[in-house]
C-alpha atoms as a PDB file:
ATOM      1  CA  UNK A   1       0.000   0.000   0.000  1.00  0.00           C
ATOM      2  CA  UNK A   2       3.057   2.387   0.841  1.00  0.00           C
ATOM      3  CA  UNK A   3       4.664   1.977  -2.551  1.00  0.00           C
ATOM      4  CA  UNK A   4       1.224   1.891  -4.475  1.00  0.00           C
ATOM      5  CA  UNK A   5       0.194   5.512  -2.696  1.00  0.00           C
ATOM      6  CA  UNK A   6       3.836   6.439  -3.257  1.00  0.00           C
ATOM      7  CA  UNK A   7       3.684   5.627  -7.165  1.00  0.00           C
ATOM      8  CA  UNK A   8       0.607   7.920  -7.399  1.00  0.00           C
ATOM      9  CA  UNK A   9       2.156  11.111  -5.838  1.00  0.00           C
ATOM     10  CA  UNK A  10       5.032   9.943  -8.269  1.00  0.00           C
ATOM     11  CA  UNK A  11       3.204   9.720 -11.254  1.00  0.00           C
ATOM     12  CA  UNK A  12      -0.206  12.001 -11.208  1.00  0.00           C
ATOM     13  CA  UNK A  13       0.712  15.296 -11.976  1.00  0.00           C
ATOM     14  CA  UNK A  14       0.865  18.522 -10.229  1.00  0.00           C
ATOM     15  CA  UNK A  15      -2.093  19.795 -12.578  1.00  0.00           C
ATOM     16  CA  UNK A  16      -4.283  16.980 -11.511  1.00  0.00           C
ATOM     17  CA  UNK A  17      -5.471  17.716  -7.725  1.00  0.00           C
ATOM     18  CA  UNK A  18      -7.064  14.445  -6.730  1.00  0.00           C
ATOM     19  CA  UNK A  19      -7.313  10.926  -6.975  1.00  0.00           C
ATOM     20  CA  UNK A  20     -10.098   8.145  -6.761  1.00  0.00           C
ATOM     21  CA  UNK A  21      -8.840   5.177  -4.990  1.00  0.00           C
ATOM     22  CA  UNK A  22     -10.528   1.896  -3.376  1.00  0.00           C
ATOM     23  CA  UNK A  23      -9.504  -0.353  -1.243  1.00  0.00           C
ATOM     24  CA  UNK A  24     -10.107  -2.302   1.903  1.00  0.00           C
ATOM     25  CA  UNK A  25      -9.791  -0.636   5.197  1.00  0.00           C
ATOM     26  CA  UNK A  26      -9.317  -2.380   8.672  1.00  0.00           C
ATOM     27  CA  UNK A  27     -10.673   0.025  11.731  1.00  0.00           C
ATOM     28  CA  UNK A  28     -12.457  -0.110  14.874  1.00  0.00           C
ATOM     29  CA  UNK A  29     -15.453  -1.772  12.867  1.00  0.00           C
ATOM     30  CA  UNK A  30     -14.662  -3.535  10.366  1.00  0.00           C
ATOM     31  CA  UNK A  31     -12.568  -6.421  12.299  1.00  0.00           C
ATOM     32  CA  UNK A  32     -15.654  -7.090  14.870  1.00  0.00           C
ATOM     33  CA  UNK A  33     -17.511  -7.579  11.681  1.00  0.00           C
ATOM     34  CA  UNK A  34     -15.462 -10.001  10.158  1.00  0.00           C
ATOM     35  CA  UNK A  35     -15.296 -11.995  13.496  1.00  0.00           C
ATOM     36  CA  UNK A  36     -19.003 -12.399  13.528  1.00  0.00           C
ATOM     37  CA  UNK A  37     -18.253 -14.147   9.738  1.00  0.00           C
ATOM     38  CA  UNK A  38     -20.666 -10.964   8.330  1.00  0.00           C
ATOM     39  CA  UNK A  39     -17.894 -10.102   5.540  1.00  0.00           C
ATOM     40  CA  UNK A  40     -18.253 -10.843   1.890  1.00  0.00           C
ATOM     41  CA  UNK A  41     -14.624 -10.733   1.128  1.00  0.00           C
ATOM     42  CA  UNK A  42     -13.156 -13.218   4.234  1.00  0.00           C
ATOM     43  CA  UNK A  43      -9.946 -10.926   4.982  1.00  0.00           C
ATOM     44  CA  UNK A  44      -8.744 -13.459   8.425  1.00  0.00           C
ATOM     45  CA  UNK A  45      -5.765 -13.659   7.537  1.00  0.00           C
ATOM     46  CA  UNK A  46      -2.807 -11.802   9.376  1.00  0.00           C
ATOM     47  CA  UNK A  47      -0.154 -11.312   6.336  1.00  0.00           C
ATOM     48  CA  UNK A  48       3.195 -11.962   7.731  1.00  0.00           C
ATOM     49  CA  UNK A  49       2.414 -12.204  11.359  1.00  0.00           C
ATOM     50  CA  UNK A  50       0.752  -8.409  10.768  1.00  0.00           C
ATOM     51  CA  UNK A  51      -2.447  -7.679  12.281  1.00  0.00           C
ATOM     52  CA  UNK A  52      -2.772  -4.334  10.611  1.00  0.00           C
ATOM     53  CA  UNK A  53      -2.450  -6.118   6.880  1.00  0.00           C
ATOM     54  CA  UNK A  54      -4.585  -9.063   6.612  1.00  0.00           C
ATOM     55  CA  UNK A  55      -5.261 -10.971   3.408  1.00  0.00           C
ATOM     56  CA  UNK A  56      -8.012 -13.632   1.757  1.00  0.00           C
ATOM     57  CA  UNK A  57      -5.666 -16.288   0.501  1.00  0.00           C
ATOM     58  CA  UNK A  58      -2.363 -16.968   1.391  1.00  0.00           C
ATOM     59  CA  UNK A  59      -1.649 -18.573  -1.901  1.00  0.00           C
ATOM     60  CA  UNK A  60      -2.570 -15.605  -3.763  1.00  0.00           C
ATOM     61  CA  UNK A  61      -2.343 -12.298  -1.129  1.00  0.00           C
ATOM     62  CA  UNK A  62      -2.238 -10.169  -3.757  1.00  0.00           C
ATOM     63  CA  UNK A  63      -6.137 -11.129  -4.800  1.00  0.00           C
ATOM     64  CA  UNK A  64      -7.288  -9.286  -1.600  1.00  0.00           C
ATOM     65  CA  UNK A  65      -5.906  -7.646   0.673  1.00  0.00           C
ATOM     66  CA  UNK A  66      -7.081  -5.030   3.787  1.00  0.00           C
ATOM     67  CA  UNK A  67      -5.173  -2.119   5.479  1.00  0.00           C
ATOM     68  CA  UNK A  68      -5.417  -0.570   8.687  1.00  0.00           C
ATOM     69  CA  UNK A  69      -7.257   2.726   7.923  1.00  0.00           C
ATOM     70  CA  UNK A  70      -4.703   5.184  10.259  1.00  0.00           C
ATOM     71  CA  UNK A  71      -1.193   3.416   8.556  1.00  0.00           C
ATOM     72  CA  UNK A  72      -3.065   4.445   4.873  1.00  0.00           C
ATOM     73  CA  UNK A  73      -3.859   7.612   5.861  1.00  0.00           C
ATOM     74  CA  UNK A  74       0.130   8.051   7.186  1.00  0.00           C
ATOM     75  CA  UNK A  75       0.950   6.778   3.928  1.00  0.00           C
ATOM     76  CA  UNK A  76      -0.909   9.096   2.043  1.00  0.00           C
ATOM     77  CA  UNK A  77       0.466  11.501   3.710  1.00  0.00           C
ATOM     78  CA  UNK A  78       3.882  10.414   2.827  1.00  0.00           C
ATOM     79  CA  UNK A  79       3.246  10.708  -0.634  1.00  0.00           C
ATOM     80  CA  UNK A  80       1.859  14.269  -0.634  1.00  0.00           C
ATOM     81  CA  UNK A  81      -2.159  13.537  -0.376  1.00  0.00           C
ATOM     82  CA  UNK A  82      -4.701  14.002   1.858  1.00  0.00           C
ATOM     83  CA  UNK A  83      -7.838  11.586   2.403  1.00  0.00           C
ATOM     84  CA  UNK A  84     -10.922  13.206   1.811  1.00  0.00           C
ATOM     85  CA  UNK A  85     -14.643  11.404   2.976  1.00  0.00           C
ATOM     86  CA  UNK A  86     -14.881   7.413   2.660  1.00  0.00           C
ATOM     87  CA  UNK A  87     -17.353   5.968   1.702  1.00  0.00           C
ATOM     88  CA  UNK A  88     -16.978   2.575   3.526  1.00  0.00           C
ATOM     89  CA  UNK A  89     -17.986  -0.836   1.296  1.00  0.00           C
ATOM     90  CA  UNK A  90     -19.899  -3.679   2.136  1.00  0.00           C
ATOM     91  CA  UNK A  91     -17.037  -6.599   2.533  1.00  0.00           C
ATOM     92  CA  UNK A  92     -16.599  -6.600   5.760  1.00  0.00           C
ATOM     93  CA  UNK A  93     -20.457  -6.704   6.353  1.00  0.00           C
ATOM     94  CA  UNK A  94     -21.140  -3.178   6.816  1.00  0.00           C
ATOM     95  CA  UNK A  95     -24.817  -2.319   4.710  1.00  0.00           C
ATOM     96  CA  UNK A  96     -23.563  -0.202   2.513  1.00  0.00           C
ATOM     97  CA  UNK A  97     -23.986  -0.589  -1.740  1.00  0.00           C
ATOM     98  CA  UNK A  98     -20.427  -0.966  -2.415  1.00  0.00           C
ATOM     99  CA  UNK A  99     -17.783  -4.000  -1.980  1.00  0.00           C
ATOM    100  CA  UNK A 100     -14.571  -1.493  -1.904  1.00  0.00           C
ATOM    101  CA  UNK A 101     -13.965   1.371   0.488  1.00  0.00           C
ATOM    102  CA  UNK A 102     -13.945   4.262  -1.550  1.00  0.00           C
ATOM    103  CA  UNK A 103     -12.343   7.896  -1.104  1.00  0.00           C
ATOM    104  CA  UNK A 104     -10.824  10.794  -2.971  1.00  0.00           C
ATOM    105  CA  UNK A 105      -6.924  11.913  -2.420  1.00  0.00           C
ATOM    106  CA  UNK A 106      -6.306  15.184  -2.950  1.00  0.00           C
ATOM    107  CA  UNK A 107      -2.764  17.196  -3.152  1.00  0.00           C
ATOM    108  CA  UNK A 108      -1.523  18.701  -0.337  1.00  0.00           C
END
């Protein structure tokens, strides 16, 4: 997630001043939602003994993958952005329309 944020304040553009991303985010809710077996996408697995970076498969991490909401926002950060409003997704089991967490960078 650090070099993919990183890559975008690399490549987008002074000229362009934001960013649509989605991804999965782990915070307070999301986790207790997942342990009740309510998520569509089954993130239960800690990726390399990390709690803040779980993943769907271990075979295939890459396929799905969830990051602790405050360590992306630090991230974005680091790579010149700030998060604007999520809108949070559905695949942790929230009731929400979308699968993906959803927000807008923007330059800072």
């Amino acid at each position: 997630m650090r070099h993919y944020l990183r890559e975008l304040g690399r490549v987008i553009k002074p000229a362009v001043p934001s960013s649509p991303i989605s991804c999965f985010l782990l915070n307070d809710e999301s986790p207790a939602l997942v342990a009740k077996d309510a998520d569509v996408v089954k993130m239960k697995v800690d990726w390399d003994g990390d709690p803040l970076y779980r993943v769907a498969n271990l075979e295939v991490p890459e396929h799905a993958t969830a990051h602790d909401e405050a360590r992306v926002r630090a991230y974005t950060a680091e790579a010149g952005f700030s998060v604007g409003e999520i809108t949070f997704g559905n695949w942790c089991g929230r009731p929400s329309g979308g699968l993906q967490d959803y927000t807008v960078l923007t330059r800072t």
